[in-house]
Protein backbone atom coordinates (compact mmCIF):
# COMPACT_ATOMS: atom_id res chain seq x y z
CA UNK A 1 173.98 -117.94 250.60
CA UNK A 2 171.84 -115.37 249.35
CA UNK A 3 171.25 -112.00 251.26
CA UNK A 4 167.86 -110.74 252.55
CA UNK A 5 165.54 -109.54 250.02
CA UNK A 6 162.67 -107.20 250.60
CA UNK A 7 159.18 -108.49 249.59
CA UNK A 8 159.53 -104.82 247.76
CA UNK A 9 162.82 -105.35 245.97
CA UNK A 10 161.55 -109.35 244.89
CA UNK A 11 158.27 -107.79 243.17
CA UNK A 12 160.20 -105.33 241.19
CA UNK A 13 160.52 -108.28 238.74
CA UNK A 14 157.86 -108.74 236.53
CA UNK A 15 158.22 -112.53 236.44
CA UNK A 16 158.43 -112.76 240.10
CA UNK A 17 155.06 -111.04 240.23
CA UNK A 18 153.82 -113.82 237.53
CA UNK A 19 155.19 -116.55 239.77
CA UNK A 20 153.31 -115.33 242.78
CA UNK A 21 150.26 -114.72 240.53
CA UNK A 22 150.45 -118.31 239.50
CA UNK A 23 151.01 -119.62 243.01
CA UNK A 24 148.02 -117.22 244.23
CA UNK A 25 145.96 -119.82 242.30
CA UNK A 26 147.47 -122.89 243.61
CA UNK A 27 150.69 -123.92 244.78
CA UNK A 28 152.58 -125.40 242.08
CA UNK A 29 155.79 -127.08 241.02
CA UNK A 30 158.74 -126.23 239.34
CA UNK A 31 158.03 -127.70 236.41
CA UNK A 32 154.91 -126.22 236.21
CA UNK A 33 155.90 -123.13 236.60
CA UNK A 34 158.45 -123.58 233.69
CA UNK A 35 155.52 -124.59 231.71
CA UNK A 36 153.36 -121.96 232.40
CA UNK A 37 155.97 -118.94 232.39
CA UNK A 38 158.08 -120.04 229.36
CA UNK A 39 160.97 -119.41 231.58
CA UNK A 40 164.11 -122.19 231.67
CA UNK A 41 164.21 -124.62 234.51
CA UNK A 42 167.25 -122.83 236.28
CA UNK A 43 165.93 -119.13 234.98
CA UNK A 44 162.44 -119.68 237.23
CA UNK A 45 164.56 -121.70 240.03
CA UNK A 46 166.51 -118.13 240.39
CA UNK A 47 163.46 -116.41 241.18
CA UNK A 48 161.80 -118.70 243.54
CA UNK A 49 165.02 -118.05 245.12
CA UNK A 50 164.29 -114.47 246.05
CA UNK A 51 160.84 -114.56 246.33
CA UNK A 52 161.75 -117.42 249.37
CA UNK A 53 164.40 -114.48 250.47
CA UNK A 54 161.70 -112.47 250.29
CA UNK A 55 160.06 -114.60 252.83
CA UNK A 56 157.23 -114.50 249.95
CA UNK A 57 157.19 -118.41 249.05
CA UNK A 58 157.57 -121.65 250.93
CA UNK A 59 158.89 -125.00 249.73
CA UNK A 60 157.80 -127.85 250.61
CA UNK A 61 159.07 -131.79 249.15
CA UNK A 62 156.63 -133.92 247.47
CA UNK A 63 158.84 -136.89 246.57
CA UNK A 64 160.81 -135.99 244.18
CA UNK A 65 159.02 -132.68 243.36
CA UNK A 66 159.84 -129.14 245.53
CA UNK A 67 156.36 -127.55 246.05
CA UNK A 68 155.69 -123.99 246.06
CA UNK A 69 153.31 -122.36 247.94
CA UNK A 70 152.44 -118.42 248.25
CA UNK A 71 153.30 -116.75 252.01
CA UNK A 72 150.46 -113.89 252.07
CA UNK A 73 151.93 -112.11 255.38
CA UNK A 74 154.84 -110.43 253.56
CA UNK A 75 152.22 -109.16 251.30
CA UNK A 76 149.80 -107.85 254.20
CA UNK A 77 152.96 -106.14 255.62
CA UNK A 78 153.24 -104.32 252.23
CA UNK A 79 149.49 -103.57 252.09
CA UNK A 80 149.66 -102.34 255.69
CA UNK A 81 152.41 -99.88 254.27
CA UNK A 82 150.89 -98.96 251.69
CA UNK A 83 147.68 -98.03 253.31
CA UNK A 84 148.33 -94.41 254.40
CA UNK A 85 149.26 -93.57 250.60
CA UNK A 86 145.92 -94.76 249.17
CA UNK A 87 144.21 -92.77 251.86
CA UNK A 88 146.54 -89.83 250.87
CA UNK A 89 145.55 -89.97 246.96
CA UNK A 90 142.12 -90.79 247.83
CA UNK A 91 141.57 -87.70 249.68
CA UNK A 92 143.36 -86.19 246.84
CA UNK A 93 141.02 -87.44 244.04
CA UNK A 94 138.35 -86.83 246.55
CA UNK A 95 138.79 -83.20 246.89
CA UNK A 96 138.90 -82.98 242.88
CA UNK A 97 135.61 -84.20 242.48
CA UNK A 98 134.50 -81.99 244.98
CA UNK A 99 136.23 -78.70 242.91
CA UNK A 100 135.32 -80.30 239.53
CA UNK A 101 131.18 -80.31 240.64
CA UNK A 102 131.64 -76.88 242.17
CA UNK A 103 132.95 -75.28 239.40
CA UNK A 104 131.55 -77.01 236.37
């Protein structure tokens, strides 16, 4: 059984951030996913995995095929997060631009 993963800790790796990227698009199969990353079969089935730890993916059969589909919300919980940073750096730069045209 694998433990919880943070949607955080899942995106650290950079082809778990192409997977999503991929799935943002449409959802998509294992197989094509295999095609499209140039990962092996059991490499990309590893990191759909933790991105479903991660509460970032949801499967769903198709026959014989396992669908993938991308689960925004963990995303928007991230984004909500990260909200009060951008506003932090963006008063920041703001205040830059402010001394920069002040003091040429």
């Amino acid at each position: 059984m694998l433990r919880a993963v943070t949607a955080f800790a899942a995106l650290a790796e950079p082809s778990r951030r192409q997977i999503l990227d991929l799935l943002r698009e449409r959802e998509r199969s294992v197989g094509e996913l295999v095609d499209r990353l140039r990962i092996s079969q059991p490499g990309v089935s590893k990191h759909l995995r933790v991105l479903r730890a991660a509460g970032l993916v949801h499967v769903r059969p198709d026959g014989r095929r396992r669908v993938y589909v991308l689960r925004a919300a963990p995303l928007a919980e991230m984004d909500a997060w990260l909200a009060p940073y951008r506003r932090h750096w963006a008063e920041r730069l703001d205040a830059l631009e402010r001394h920069l045209e002040e003091n040429p």
